[in-house]
N, C-alpha and C. Protein backbone atom coordinates (compact mmCIF):
# COMPACT_ATOMS: atom_id res chain seq x y z
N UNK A 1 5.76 0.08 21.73
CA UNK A 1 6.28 -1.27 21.80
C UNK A 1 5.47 -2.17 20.86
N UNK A 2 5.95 -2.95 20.15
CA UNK A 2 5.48 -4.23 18.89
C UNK A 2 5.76 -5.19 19.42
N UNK A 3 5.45 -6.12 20.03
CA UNK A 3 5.17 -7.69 20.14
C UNK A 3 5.42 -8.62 19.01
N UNK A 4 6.53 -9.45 18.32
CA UNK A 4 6.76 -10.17 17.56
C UNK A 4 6.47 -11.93 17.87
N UNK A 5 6.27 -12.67 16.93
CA UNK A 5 6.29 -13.71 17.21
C UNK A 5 7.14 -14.55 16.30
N UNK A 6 7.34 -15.89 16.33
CA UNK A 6 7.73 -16.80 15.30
C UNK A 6 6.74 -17.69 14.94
N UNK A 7 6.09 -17.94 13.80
CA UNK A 7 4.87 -19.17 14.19
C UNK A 7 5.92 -20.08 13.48
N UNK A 8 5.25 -21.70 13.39
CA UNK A 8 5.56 -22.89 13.09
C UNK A 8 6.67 -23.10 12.15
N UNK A 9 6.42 -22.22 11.07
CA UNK A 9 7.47 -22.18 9.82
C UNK A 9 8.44 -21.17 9.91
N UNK A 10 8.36 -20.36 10.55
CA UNK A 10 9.89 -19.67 10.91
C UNK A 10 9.40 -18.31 10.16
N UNK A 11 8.32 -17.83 10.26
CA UNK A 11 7.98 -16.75 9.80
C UNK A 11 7.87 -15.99 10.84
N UNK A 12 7.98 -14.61 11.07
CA UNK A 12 7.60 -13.72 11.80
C UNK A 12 6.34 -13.33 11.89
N UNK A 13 5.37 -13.13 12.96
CA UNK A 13 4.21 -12.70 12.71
C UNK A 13 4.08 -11.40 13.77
N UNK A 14 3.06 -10.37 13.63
CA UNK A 14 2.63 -9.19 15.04
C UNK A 14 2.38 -10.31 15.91
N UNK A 15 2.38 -10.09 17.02
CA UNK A 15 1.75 -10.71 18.63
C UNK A 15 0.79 -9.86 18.34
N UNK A 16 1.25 -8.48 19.00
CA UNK A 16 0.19 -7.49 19.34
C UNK A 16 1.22 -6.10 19.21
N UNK A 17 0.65 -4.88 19.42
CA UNK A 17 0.67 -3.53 19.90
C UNK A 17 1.04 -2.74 21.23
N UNK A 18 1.91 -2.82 21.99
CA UNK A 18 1.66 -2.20 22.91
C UNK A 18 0.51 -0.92 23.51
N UNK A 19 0.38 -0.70 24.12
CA UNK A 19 -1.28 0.38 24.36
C UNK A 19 -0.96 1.59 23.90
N UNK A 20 0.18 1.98 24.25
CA UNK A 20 0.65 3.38 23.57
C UNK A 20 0.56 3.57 22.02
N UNK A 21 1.19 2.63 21.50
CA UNK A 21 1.35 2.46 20.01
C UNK A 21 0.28 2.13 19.54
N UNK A 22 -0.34 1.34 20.56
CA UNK A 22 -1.63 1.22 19.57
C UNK A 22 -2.68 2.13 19.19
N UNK A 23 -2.87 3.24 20.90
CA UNK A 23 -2.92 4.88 20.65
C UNK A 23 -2.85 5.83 19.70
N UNK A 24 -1.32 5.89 19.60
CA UNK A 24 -0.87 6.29 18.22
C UNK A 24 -1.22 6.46 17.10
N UNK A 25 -1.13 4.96 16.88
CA UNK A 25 -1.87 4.42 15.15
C UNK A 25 -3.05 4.80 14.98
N UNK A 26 -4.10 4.62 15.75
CA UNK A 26 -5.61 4.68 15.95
C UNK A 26 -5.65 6.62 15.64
N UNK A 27 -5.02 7.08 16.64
CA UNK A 27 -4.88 9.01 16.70
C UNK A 27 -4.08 9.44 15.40
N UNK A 28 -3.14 8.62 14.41
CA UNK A 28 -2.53 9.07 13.26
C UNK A 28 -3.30 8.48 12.26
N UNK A 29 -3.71 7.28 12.01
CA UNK A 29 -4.69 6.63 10.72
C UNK A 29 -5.82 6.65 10.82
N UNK A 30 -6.45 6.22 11.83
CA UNK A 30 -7.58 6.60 11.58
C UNK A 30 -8.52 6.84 12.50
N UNK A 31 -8.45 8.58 12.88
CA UNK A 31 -9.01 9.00 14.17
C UNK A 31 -10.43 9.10 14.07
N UNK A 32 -10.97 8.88 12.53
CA UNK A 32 -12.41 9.19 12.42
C UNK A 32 -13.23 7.81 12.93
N UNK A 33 -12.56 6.40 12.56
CA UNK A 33 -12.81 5.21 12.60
C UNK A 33 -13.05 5.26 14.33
N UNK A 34 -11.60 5.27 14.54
CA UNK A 34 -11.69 5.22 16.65
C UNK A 34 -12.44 6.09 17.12
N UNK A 35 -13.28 7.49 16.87
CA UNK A 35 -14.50 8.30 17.16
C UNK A 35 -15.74 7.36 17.11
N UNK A 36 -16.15 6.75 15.72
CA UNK A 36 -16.79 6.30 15.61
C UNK A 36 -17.11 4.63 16.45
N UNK A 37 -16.17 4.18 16.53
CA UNK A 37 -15.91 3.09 17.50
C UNK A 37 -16.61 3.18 18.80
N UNK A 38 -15.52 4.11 19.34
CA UNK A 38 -16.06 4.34 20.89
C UNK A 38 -17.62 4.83 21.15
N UNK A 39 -18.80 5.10 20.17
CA UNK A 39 -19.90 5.35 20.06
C UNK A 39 -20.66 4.25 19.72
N UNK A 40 -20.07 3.23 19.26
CA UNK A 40 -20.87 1.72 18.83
C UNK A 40 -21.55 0.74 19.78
N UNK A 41 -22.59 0.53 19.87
CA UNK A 41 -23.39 -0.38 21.16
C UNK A 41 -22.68 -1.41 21.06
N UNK A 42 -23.22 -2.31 21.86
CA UNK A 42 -23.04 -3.92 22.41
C UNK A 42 -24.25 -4.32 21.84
N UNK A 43 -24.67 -5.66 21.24
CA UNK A 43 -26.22 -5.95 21.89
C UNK A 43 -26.22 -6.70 22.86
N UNK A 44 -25.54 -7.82 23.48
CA UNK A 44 -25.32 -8.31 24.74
C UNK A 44 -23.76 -8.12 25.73
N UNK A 45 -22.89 -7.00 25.48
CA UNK A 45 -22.01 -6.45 25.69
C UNK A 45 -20.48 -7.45 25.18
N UNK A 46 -20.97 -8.15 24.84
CA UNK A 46 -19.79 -9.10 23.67
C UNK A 46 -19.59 -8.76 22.73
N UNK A 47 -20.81 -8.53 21.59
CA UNK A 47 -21.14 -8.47 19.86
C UNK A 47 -21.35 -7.47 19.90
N UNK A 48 -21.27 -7.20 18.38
CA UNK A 48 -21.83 -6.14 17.63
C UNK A 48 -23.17 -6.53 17.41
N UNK A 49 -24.26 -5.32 17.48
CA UNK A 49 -25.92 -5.25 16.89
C UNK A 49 -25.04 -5.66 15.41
N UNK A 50 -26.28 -5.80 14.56
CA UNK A 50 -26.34 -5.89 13.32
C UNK A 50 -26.21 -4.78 12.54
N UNK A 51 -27.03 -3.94 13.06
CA UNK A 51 -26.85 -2.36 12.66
C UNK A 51 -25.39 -1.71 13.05
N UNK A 52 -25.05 -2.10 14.03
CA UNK A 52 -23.26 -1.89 14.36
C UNK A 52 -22.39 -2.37 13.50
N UNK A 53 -22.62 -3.63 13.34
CA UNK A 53 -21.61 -3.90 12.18
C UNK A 53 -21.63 -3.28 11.02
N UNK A 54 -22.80 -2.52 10.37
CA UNK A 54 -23.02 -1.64 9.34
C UNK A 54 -22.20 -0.73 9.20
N UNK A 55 -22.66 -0.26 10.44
CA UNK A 55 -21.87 1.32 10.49
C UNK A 55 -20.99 1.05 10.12
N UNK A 56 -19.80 0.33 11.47
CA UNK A 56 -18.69 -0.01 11.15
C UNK A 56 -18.37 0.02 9.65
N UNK A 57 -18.57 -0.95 9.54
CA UNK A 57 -18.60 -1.44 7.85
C UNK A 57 -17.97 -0.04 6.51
N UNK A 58 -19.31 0.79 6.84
CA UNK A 58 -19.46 1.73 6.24
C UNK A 58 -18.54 2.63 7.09
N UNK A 59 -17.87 2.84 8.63
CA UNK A 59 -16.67 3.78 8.58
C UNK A 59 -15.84 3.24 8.34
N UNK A 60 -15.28 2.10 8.07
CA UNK A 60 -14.12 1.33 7.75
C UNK A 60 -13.99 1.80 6.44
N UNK A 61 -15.28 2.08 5.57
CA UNK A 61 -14.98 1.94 4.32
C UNK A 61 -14.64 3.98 3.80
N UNK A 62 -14.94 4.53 4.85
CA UNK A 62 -14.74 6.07 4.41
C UNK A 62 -13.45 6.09 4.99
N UNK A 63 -12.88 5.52 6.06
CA UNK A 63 -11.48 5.71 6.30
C UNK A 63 -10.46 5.32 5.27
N UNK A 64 -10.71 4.20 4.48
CA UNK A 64 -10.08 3.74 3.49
C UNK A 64 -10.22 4.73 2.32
N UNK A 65 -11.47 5.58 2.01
CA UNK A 65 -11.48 6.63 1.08
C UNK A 65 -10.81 7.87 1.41
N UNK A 66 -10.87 8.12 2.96
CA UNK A 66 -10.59 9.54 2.98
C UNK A 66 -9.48 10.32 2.46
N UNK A 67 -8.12 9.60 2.32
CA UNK A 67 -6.91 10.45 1.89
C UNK A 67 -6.65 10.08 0.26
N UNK A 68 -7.77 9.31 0.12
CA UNK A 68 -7.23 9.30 -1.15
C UNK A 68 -7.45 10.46 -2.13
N UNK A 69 -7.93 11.29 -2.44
CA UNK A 69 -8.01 12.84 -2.78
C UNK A 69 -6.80 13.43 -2.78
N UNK A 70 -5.83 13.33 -1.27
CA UNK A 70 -5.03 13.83 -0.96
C UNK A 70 -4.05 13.43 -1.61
N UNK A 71 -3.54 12.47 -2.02
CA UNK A 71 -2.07 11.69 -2.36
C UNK A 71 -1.71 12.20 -3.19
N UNK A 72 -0.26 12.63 -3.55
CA UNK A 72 0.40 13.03 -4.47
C UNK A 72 0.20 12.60 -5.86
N UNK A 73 0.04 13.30 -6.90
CA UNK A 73 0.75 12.36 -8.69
C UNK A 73 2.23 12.09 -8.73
N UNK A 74 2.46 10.49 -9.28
CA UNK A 74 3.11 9.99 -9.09
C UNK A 74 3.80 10.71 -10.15
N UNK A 75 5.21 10.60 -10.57
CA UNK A 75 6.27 11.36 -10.81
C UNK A 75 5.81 10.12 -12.22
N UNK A 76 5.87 10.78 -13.60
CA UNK A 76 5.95 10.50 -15.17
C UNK A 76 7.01 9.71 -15.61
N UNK A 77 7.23 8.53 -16.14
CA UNK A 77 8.33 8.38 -16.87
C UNK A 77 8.54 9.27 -18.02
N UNK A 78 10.51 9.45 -18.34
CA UNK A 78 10.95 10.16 -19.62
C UNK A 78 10.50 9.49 -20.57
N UNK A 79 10.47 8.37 -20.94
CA UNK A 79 10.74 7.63 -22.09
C UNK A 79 9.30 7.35 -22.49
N UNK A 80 8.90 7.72 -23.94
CA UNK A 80 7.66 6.88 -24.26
C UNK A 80 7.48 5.19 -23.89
N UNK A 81 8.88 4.64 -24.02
CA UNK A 81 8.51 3.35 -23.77
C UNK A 81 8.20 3.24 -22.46
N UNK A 82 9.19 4.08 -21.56
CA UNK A 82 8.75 3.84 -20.03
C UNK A 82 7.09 4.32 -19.50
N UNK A 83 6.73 5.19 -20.23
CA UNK A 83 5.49 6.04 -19.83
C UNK A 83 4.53 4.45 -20.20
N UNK A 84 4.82 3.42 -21.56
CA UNK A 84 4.32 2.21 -21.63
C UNK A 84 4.19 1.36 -20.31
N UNK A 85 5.41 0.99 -20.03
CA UNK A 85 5.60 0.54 -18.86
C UNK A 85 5.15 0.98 -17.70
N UNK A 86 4.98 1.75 -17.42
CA UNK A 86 4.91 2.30 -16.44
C UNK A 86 3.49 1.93 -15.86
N UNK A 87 2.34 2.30 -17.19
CA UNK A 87 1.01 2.18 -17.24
C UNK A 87 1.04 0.34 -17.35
N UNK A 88 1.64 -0.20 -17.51
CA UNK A 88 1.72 -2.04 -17.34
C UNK A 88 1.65 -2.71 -16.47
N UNK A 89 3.33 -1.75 -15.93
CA UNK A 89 3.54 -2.37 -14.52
C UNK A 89 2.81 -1.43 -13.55
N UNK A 90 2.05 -0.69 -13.96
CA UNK A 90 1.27 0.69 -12.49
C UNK A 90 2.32 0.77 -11.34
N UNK A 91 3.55 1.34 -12.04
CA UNK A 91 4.44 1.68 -11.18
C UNK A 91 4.82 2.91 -11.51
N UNK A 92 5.89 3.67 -10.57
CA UNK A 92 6.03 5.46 -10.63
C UNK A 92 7.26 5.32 -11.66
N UNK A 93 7.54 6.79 -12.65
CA UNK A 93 7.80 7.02 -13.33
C UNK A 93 8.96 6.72 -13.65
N UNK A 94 10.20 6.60 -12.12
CA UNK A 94 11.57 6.95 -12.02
C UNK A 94 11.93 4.26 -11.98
N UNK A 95 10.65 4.32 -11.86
CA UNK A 95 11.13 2.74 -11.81
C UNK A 95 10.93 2.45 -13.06
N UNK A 96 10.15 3.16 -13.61
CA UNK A 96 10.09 2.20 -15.15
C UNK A 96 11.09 2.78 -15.72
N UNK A 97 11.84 3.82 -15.95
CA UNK A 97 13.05 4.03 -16.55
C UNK A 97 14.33 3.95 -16.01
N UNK A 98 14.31 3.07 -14.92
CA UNK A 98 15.12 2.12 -14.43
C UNK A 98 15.26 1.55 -15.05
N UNK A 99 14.35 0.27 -15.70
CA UNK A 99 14.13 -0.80 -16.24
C UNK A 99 14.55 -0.35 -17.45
N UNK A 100 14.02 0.47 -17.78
CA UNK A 100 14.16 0.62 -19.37
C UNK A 100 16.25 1.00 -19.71
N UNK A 101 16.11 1.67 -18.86
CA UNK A 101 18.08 1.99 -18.46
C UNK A 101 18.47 1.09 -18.52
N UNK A 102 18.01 -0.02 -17.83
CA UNK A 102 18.91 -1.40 -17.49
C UNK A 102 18.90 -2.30 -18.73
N UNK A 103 17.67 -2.76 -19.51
CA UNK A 103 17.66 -3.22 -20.52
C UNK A 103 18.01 -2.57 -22.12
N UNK A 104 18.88 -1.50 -21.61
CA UNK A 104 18.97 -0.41 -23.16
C UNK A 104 20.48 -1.08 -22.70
N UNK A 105 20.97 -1.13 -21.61
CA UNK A 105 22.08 -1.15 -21.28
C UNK A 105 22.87 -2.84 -21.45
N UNK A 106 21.79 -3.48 -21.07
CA UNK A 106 21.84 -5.20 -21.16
C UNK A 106 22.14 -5.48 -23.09
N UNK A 107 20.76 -4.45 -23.61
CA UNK A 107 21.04 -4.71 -25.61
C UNK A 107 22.56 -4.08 -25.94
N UNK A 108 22.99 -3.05 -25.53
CA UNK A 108 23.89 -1.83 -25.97
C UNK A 108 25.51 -2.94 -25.49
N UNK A 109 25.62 -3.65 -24.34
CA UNK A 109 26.53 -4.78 -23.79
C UNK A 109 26.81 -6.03 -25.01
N UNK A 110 25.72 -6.38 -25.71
CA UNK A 110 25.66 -7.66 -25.90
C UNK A 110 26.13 -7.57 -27.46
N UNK A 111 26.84 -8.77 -27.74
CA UNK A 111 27.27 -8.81 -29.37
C UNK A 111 26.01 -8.79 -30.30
N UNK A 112 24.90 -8.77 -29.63
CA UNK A 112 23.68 -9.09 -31.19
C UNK A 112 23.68 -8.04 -31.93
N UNK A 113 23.79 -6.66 -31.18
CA UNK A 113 23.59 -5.54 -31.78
C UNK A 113 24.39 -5.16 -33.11
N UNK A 114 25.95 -6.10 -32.79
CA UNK A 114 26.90 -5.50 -33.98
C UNK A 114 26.34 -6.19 -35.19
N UNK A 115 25.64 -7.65 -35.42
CA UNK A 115 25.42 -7.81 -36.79
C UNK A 115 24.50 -7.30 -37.38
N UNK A 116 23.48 -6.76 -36.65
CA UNK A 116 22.17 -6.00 -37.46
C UNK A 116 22.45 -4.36 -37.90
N UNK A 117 21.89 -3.90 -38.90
CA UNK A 117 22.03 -1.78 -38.82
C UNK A 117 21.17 -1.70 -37.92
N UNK A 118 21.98 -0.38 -37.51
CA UNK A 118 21.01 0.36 -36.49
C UNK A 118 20.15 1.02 -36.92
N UNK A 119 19.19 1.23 -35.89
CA UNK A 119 17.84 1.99 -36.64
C UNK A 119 18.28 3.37 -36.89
């Protein structure tokens, strides 16, 4: 269950998580983080020690590293120009020769092309 809200301007915001889901997330993203959690002191059973927030700190920051090793290579654009693009916009291969489709297609439409030679 997800908890939605509306704030002031008509935006949607999370409330909260239901306990299950929030379960979930914690046991699918990041089970090393919630290990490490449930092992973290109090110093007056409110706060984090100083040294707690470290840790933390530092597992927050290996959870954010860990899959990255893992992730797929993103799929190449065909087109030299798109393989340009692509590296511009740091987007996957099949969007920049979208673009490039769409604007070959926008020049190839338009009367400018008939008064100049073609290359």
């Amino acid at each position: 269950m997800v908890d939605f809200r509306l704030n002031d301007l008509g935006e949607i915001e999370l409330g909260q998580f239901g306990e299950e889901t929030a379960d979930t997330i914690w046991e699918a993203c990041y089970p090393e983080l919630r290990k490490h959690l449930s092992n973290v002191a109090y110093d007056d059973g409110s706060e984090y020690t100083a040294e707690a927030k470290e840790s933390i700190r530092q597992a927050v920051q290996h959870e954010r590293a860990r899959l990255w090793a893992n992730q797929p290579e993103c799929p190449h654009a065909e087109t030299e120009f798109g393989k340009t693009l692509q590296k511009a916009l740091r987007t996957v291969g099949p969007v920049a020769d979208y673009y490039v489709k769409q604007m070959a297609e926008r020049i190839l439409r338009s009367n400018n092309h008939k008064r100049r030679k073609p290359n």
